[in-house]
C-alpha atoms as a PDB file:
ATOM      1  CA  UNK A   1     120.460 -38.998-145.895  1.00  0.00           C
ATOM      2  CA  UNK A   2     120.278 -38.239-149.559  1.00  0.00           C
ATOM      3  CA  UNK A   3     122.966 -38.603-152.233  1.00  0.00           C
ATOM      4  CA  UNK A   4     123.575 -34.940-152.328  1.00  0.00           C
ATOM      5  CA  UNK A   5     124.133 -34.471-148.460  1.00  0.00           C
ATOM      6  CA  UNK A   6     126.708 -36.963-148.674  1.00  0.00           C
ATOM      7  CA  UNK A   7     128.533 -35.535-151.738  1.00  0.00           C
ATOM      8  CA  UNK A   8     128.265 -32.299-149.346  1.00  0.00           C
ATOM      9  CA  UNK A   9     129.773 -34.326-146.683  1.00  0.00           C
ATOM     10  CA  UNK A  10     132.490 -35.703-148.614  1.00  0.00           C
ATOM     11  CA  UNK A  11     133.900 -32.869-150.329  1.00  0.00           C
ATOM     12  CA  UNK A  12     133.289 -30.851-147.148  1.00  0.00           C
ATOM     13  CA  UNK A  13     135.635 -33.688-145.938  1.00  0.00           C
ATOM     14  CA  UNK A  14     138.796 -33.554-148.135  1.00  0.00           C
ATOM     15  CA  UNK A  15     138.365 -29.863-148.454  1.00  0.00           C
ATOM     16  CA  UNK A  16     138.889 -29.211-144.808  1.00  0.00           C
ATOM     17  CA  UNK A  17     142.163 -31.978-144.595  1.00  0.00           C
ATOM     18  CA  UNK A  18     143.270 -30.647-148.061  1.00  0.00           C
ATOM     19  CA  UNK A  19     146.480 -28.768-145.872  1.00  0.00           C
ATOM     20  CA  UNK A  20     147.550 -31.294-143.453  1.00  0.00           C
ATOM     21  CA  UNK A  21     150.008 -32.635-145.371  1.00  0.00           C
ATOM     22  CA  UNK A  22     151.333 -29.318-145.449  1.00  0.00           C
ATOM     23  CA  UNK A  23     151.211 -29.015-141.724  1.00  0.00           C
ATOM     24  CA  UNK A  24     152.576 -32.351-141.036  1.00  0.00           C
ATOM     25  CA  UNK A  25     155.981 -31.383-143.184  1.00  0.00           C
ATOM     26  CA  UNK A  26     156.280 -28.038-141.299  1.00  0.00           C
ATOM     27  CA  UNK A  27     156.102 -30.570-137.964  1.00  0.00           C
ATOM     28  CA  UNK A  28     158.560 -33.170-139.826  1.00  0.00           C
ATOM     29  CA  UNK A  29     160.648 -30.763-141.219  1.00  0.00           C
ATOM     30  CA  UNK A  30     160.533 -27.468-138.794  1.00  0.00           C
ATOM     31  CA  UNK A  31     161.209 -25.391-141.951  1.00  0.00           C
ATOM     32  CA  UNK A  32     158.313 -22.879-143.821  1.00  0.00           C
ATOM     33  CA  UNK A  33     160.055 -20.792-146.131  1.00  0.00           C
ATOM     34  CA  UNK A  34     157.739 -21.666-148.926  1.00  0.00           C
ATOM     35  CA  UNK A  35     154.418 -20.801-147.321  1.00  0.00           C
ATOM     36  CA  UNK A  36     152.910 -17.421-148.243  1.00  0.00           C
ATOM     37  CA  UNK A  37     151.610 -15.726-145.462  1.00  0.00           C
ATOM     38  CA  UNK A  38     149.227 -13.741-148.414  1.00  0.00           C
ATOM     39  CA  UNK A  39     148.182 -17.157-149.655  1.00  0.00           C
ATOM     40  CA  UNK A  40     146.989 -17.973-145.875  1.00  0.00           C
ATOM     41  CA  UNK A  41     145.377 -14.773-145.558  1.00  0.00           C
ATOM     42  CA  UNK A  42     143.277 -14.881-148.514  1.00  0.00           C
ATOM     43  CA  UNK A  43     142.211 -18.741-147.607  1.00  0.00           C
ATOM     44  CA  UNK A  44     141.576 -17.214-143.937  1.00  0.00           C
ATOM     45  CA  UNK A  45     139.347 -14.809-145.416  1.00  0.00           C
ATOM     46  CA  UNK A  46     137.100 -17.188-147.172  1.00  0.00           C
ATOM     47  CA  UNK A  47     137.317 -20.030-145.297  1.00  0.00           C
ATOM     48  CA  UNK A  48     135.907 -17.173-142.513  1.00  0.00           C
ATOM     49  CA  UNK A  49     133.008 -16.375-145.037  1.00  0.00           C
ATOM     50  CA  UNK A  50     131.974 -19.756-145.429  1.00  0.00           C
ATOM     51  CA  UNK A  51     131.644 -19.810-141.961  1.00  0.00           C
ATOM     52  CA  UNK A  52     129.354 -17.029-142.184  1.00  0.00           C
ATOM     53  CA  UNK A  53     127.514 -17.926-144.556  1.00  0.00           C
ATOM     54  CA  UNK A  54     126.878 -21.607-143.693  1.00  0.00           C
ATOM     55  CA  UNK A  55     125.823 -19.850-139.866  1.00  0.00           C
ATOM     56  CA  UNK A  56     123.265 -17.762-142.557  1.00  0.00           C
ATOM     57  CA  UNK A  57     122.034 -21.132-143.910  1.00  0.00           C
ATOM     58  CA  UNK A  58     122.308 -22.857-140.976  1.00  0.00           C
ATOM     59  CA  UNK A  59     124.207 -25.669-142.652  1.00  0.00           C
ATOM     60  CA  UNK A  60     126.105 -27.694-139.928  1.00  0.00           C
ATOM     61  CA  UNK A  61     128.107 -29.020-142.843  1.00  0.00           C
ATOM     62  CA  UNK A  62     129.836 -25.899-144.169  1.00  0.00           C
ATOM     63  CA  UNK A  63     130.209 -25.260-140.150  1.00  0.00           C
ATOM     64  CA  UNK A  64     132.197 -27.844-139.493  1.00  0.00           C
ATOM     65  CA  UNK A  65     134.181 -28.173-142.034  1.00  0.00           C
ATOM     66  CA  UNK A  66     135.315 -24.482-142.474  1.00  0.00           C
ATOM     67  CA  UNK A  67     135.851 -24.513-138.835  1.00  0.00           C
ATOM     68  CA  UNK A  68     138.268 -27.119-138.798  1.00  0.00           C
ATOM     69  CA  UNK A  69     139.810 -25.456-142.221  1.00  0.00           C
ATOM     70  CA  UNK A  70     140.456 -22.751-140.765  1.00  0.00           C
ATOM     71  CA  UNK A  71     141.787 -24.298-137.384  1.00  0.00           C
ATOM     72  CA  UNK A  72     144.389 -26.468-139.637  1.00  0.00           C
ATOM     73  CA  UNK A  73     145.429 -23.466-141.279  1.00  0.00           C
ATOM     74  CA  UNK A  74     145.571 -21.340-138.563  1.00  0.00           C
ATOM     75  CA  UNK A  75     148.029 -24.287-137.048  1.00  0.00           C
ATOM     76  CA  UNK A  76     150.159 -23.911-140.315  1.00  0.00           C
ATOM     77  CA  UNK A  77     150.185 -20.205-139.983  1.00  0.00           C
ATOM     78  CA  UNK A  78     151.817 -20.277-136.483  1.00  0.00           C
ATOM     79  CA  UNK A  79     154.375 -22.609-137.648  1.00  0.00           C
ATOM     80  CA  UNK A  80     155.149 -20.397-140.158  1.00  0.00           C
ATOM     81  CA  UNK A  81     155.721 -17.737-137.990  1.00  0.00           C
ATOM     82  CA  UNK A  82     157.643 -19.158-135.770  1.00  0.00           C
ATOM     83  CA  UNK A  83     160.039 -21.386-138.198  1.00  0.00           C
ATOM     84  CA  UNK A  84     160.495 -18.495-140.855  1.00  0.00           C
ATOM     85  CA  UNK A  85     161.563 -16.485-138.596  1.00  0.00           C
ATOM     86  CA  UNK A  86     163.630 -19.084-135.805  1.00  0.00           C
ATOM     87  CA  UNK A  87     165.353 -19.835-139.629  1.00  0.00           C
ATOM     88  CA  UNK A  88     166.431 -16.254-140.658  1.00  0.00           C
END
């Protein structure tokens, strides 16, 4: 494994856990008022074309670590959901 596969590897890394402190305070706190459902959307919409395009390349690393991106966000998004409007 080269240098460059694991830069990949580690940015692919703290890119794709970059939100789960966010999720864990939703959990900890059961409160979302300050998410923006746009600002999920738009990160759903790439994270889904880095999917795509890492399926194009066929690079497992992009793959995986968009996946579980958009997993964790898709996690937060529910919470959202369900506290903003539980709150209201």
């Amino acid at each position: 494994m080269n240098i460059t596969t694991l830069i990949g590897i580690g940015a692919s890394a703290f890119t794709a856990i970059s939100m789960l402190p966010q999720l864990m305070k939703i959990i900890k706190e059961k409160k979302a008022e300050d998410i923006s459902m746009w600002m999920l959307f738009v990160l759903f919409t790439g994270l889904a074309l880095w999917i795509v395009y890492g399926i194009r390349k066929n690079d497992l690393i992009l793959i995986v670590a968009n996946s579980f991106s958009l997993i964790l966000n898709a996690m937060i998004f529910c919470l959202a959901l369900k506290y903003k409007s539980s709150n209201k």
